[in-house]
C-alpha atoms as a PDB file:
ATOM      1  CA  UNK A   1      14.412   6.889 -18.420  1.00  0.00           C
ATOM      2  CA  UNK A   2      13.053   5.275 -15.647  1.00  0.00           C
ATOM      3  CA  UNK A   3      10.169   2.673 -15.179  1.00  0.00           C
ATOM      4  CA  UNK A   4       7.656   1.215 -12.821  1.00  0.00           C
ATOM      5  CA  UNK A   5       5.330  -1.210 -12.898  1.00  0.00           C
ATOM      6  CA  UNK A   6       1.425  -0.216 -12.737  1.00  0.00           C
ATOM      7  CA  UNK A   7      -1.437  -2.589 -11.879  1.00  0.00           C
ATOM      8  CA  UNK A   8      -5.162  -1.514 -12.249  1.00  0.00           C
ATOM      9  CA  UNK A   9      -7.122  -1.897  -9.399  1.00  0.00           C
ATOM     10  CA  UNK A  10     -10.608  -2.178  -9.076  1.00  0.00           C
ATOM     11  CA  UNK A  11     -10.775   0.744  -6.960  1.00  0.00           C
ATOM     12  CA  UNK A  12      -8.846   2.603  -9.831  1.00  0.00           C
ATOM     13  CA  UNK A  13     -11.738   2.071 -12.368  1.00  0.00           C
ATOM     14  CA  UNK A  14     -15.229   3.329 -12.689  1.00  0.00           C
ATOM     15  CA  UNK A  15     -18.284   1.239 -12.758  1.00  0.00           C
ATOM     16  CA  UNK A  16     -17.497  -0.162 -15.977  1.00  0.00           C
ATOM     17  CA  UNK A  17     -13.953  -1.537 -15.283  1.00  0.00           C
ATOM     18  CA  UNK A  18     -12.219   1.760 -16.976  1.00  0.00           C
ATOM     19  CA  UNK A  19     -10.006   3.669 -15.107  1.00  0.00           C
ATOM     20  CA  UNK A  20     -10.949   7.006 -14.404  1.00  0.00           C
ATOM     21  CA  UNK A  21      -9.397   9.940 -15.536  1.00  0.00           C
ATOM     22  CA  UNK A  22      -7.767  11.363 -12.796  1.00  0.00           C
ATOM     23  CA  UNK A  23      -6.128   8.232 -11.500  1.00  0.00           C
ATOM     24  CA  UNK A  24      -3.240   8.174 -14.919  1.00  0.00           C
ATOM     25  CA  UNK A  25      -1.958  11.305 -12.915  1.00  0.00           C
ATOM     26  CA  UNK A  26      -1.691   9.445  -9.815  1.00  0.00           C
ATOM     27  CA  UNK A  27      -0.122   6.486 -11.992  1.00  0.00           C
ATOM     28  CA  UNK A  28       2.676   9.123 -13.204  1.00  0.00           C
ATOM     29  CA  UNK A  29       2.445  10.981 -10.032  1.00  0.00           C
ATOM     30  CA  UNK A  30       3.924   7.627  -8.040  1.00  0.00           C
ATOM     31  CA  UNK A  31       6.423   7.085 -10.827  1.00  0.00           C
ATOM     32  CA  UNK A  32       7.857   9.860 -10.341  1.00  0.00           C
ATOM     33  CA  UNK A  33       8.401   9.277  -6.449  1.00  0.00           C
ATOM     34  CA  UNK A  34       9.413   5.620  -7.017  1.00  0.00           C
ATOM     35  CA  UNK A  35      12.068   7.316  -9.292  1.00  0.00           C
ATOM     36  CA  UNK A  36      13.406   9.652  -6.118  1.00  0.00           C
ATOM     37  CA  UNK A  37      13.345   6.612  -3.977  1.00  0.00           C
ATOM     38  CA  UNK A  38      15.196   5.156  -6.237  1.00  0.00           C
ATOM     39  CA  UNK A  39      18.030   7.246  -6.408  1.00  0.00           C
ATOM     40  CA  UNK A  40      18.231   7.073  -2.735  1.00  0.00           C
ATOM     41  CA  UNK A  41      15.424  10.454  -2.382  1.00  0.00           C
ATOM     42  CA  UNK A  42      13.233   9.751   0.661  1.00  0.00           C
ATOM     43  CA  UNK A  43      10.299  12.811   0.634  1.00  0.00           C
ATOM     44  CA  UNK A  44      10.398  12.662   4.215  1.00  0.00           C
ATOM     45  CA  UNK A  45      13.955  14.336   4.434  1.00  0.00           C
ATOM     46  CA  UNK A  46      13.057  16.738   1.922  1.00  0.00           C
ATOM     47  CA  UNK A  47      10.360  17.708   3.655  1.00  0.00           C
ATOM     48  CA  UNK A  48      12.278  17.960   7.183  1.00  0.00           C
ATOM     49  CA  UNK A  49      14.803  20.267   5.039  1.00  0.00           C
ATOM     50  CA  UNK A  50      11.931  22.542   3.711  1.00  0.00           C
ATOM     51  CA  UNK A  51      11.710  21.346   0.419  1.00  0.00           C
ATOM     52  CA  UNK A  52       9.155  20.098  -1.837  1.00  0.00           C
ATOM     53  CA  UNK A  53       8.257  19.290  -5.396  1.00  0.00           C
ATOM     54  CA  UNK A  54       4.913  21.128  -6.458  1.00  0.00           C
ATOM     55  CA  UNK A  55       3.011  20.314 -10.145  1.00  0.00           C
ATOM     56  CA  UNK A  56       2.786  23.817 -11.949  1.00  0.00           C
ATOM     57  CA  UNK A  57       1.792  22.390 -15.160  1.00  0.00           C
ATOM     58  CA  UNK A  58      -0.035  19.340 -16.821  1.00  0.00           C
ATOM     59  CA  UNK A  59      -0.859  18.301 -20.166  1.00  0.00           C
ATOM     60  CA  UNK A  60      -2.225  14.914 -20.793  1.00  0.00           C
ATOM     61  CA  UNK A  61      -3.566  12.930 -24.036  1.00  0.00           C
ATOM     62  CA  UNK A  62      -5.546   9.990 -23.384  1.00  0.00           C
ATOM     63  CA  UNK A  63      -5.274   7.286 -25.823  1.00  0.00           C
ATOM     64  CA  UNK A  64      -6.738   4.083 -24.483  1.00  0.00           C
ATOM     65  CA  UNK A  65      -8.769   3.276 -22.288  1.00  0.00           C
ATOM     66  CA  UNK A  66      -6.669   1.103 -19.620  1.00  0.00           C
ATOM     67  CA  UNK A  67      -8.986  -1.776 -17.432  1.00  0.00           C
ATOM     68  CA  UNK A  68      -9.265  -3.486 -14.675  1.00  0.00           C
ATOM     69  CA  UNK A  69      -6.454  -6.042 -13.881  1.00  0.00           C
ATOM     70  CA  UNK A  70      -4.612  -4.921 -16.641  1.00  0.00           C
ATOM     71  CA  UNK A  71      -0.496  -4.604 -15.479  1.00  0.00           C
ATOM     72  CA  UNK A  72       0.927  -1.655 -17.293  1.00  0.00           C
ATOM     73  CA  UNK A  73       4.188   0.604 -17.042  1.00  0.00           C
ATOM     74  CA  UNK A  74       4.791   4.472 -16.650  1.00  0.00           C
ATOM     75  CA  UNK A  75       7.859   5.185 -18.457  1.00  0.00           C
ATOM     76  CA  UNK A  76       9.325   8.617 -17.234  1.00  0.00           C
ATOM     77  CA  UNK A  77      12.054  10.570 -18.569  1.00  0.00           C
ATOM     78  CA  UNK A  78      13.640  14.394 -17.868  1.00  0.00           C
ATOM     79  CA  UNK A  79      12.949  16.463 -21.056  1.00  0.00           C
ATOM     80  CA  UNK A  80      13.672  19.728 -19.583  1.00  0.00           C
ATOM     81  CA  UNK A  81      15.529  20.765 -16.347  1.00  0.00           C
ATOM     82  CA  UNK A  82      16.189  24.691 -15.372  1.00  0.00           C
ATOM     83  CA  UNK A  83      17.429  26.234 -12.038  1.00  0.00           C
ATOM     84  CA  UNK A  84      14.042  25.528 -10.653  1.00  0.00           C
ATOM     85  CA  UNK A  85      12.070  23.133 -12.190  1.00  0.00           C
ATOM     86  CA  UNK A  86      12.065  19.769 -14.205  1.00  0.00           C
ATOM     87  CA  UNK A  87       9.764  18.468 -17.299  1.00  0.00           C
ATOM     88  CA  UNK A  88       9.052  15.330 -17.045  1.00  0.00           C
ATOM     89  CA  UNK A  89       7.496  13.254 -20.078  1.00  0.00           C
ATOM     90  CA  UNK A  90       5.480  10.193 -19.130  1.00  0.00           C
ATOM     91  CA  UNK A  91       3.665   7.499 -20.759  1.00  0.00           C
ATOM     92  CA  UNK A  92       1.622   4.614 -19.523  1.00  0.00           C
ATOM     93  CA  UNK A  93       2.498   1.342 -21.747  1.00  0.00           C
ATOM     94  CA  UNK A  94       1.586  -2.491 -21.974  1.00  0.00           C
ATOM     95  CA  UNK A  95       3.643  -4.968 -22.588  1.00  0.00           C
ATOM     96  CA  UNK A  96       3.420  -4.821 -26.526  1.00  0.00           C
ATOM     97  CA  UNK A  97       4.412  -0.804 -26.713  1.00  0.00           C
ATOM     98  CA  UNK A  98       0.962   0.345 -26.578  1.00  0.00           C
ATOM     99  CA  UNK A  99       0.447   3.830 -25.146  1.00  0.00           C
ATOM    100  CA  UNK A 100      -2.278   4.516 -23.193  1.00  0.00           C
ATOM    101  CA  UNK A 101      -1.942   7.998 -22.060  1.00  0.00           C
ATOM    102  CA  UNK A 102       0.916  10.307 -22.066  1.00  0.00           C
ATOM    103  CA  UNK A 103       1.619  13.431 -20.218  1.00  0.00           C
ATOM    104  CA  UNK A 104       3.986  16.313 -19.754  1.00  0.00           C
ATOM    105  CA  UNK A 105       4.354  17.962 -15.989  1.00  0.00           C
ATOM    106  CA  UNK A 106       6.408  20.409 -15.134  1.00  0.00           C
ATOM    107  CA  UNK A 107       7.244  19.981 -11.351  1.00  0.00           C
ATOM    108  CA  UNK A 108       8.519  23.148  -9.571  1.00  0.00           C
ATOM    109  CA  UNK A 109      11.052  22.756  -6.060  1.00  0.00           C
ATOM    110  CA  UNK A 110       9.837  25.310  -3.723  1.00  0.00           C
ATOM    111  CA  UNK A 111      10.556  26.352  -0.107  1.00  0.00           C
ATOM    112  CA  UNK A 112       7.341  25.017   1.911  1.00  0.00           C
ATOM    113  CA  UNK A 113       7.737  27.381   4.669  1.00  0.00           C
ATOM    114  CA  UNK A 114       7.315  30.119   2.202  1.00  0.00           C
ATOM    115  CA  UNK A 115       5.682  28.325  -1.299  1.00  0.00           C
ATOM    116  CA  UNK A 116       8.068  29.981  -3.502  1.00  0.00           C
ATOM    117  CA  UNK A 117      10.652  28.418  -6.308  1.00  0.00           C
ATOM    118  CA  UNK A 118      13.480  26.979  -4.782  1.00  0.00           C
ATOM    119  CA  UNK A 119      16.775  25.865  -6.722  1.00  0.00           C
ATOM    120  CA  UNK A 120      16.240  22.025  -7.417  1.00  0.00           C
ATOM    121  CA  UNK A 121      18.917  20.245  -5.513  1.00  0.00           C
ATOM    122  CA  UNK A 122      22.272  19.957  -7.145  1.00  0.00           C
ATOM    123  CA  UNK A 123      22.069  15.649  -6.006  1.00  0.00           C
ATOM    124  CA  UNK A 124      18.924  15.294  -6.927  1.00  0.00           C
ATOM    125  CA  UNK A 125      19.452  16.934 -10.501  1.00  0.00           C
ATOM    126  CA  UNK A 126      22.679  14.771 -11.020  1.00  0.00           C
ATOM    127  CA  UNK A 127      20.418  11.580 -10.522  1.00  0.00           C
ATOM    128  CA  UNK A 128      17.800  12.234 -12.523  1.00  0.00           C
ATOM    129  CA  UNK A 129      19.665  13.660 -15.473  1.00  0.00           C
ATOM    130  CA  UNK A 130      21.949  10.711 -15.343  1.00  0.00           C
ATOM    131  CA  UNK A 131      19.393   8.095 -15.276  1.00  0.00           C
ATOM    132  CA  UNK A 132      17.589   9.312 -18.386  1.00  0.00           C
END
């Protein structure tokens, strides 16, 4: 499991001080690379090596509306992991356990220089699978 702090921005909300719908998949989406960074993944060098991680698939339940200034956390954990792709479960949380939107997304490796599937990296799988 990994997780990151999340604080609502103005610019993150609509008119009325809600966040807007698309912005809980940027939330997760930047979990998800704070987790790489975290185990010492730097995009850039994935990138240089002709790799990438693509979304293929999204669900997402919205539960709460989150606000402006509130500080919440994406928790993110591995619930599936196959040659070449991972499911990742996330949740956006406050500080008392409330959930305000969850999501599964299944993230695909893939060869840029041709955008197919691509084995996940053996080091990158090891990391992950051990931190959750």
């Amino acid at each position: 499991m990994f997780c990151w702090p999340i604080s609502v921005y103005y610019e993150d909300t609509d008119a009325g001080g809600v966040v807007y719908h698309s912005n809980y998949l940027k939330f997760f989406e930047r979990a998800r690379t704070e987790w790489l960074k975290h185990i010492g993944v730097q995009q850039t060098q994935l990138l240089q090596n002709d790799i990438a991680f693509v979304v293929k698939h999204c669900e997402i339940d919205f539960k709460i509306a989150a606000k402006f200034e509130q500080n919440l956390t994406v928790v993110s954990k591995i619930t599936d992991n196959r040659k070449t792709s991972l499911t990742f479960h996330q949740s956006l949380i406050d500080n008392d356990g409330n959930c305000y939107c969850e999501a599964k997304v299944v993230v695909v490796c893939v060869r840029l220089t041709k955008m197919r599937p691509a084995a996940v990296p053996q080091f990158i799988l090891q990391e992950l699978i051990s931190a959750s």
